[in-house]
Protein backbone atom coordinates (compact mmCIF):
# COMPACT_ATOMS: atom_id res chain seq x y z
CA UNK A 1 -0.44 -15.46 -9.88
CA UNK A 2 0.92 -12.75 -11.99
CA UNK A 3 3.71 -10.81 -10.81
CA UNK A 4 3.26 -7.26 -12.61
CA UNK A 5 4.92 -3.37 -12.34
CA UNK A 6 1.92 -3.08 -10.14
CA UNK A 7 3.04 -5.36 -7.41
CA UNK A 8 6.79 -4.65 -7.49
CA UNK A 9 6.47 -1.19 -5.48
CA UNK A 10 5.62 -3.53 -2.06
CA UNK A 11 7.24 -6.32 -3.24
CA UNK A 12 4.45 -8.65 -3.35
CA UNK A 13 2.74 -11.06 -5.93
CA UNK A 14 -0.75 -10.16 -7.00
CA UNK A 15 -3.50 -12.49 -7.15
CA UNK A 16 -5.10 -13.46 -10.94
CA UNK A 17 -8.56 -11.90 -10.27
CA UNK A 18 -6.31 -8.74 -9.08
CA UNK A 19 -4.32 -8.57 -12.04
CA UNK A 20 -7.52 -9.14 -14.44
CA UNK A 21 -9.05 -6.54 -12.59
CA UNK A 22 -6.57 -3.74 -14.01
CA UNK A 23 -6.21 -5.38 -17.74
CA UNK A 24 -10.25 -6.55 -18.77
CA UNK A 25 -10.61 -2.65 -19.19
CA UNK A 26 -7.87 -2.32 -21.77
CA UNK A 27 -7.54 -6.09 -23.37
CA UNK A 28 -5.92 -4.85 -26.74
CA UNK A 29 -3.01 -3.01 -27.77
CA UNK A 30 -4.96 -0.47 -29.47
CA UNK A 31 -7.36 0.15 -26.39
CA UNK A 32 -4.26 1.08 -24.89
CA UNK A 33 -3.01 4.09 -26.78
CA UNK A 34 -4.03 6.26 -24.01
CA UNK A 35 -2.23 4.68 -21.03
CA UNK A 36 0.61 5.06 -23.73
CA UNK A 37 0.37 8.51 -24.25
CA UNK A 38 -0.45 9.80 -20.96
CA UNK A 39 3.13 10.18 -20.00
CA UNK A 40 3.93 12.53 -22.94
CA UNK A 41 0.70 14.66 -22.55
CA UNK A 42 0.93 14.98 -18.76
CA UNK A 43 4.70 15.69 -19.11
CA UNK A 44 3.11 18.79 -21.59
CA UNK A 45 1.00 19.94 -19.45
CA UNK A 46 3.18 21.32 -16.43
CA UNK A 47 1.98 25.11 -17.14
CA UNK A 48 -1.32 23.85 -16.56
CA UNK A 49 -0.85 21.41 -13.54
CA UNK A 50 1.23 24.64 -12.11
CA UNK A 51 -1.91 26.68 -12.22
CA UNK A 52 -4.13 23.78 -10.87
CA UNK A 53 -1.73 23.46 -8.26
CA UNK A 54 -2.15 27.31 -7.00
CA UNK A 55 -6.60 26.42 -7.50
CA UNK A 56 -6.27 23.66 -5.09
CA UNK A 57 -3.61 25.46 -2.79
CA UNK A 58 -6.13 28.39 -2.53
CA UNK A 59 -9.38 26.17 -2.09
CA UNK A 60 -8.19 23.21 0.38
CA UNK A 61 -5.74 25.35 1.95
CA UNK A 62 -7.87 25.59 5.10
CA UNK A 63 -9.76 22.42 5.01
CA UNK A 64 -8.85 19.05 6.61
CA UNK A 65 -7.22 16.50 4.69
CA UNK A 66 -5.74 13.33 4.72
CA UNK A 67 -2.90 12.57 2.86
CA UNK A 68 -2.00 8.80 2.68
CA UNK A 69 0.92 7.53 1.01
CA UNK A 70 2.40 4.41 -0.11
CA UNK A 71 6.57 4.88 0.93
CA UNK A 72 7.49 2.61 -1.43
CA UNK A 73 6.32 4.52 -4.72
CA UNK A 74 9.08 4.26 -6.79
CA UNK A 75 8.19 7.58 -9.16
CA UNK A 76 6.79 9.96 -6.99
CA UNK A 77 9.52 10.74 -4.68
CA UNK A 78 9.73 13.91 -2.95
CA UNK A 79 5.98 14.43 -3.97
CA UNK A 80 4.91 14.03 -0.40
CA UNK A 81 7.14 16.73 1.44
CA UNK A 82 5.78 19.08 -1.42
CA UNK A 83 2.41 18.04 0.00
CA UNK A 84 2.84 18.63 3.65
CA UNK A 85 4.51 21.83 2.91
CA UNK A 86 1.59 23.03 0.81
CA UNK A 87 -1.21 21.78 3.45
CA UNK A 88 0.80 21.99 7.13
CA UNK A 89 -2.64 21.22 8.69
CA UNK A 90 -3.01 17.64 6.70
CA UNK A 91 -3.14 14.19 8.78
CA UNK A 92 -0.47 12.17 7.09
CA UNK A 93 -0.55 8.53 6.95
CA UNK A 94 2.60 7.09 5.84
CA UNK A 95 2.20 3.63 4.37
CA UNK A 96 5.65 1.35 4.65
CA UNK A 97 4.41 -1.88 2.94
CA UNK A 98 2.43 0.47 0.03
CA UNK A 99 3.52 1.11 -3.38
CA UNK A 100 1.76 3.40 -5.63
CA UNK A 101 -1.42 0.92 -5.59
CA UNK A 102 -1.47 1.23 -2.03
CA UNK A 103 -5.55 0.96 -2.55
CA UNK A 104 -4.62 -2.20 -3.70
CA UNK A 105 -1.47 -3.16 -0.89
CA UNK A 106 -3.16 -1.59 2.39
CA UNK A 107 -7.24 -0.71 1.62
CA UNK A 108 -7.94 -1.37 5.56
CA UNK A 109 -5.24 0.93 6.76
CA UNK A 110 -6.72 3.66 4.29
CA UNK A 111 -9.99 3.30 5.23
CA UNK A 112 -9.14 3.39 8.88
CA UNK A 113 -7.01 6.58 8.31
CA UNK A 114 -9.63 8.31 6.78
CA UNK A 115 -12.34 6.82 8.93
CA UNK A 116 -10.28 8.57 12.09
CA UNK A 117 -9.58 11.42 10.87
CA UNK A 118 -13.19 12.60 9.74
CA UNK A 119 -14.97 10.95 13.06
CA UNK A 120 -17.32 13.75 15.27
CA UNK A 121 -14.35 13.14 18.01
CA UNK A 122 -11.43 14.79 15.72
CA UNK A 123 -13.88 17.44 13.48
C-alpha cells in the first residue's frame, strides 16, 4: 500500500495497483517535466482561461449538467460556488468522502449521479 498526495484529500490509503496506475505513465524524472511545469504555465494562462470561461458560460449556459464534487479537495476551494453561480440550472452532487480523485474515492456514486440525472424520467 502506498499512501500518496493522491489519497490524503479523503484520508484513505491507496491500493499498489492504484498507485502504479497513476506513475507507469511517467516512470522517470525527466518524463515528468510536464506535470512539473503545468503549475507555472496554467498559472500564465489566466487571460486565456478567463476567455474560455465566458465560451463555455455562453455554450452550456442552457444545457443540463452535472457537477460532482469531491468536498474534501484541498486546492480548489470556492471553485464550486463559482460553478453553481455560473450554471444555476446544474444538478450538484456533493461528494463528502471525495478528494480531488474523487473518480478514484467514489466512481459508483458518480456514475449513479450522472446515470440519474440524464435518465428519459428527468430529461
Amino acid at each position: 500500500m502506498h499512501t500518496c498526495v493522491m489519497g490524503t484529500g479523503a484520508g484513505r490509503v491507496n491500493p499498489k495497483w492504484e498507485f502504479e496506475h497513476y506513475t507507469a505513465v511517467v516512470p522517470t524524472p525527466e518524463s515528468r517535466k510536464g506535470i512539473a511545469a503545468f503549475p507555472k504555465q496554467i498559472r500564465a494562462a489566466k487571460p486565456w482561461l478567463a476567455e474560455l470561461e465566458q465560451r463555455v458560460k455562453a455554450n452550456l449556459s442552457d444545457k443540463p449538467l452535472v457537477l460532482v464534487w469531491g468536498t474534501k479537495d484541498p486546492v480548489f476551494r470556492g471553485i464550486l460556488q463559482h460553478w453553481e453561480t455560473a450554471f444555476p440550472q446544474a444538478a450538484v452532487i456533493r461528494l463528502d468522502t471525495a478528494s480531488p480523485y474523487l473518480q478514484e474515492d467514489e466512481p459508483e456514486r458518480i456514475a449513479e449521479a450522472i446515470a440519474n440525472a440524464y435518465s428519459p424520467n428527468n430529461t
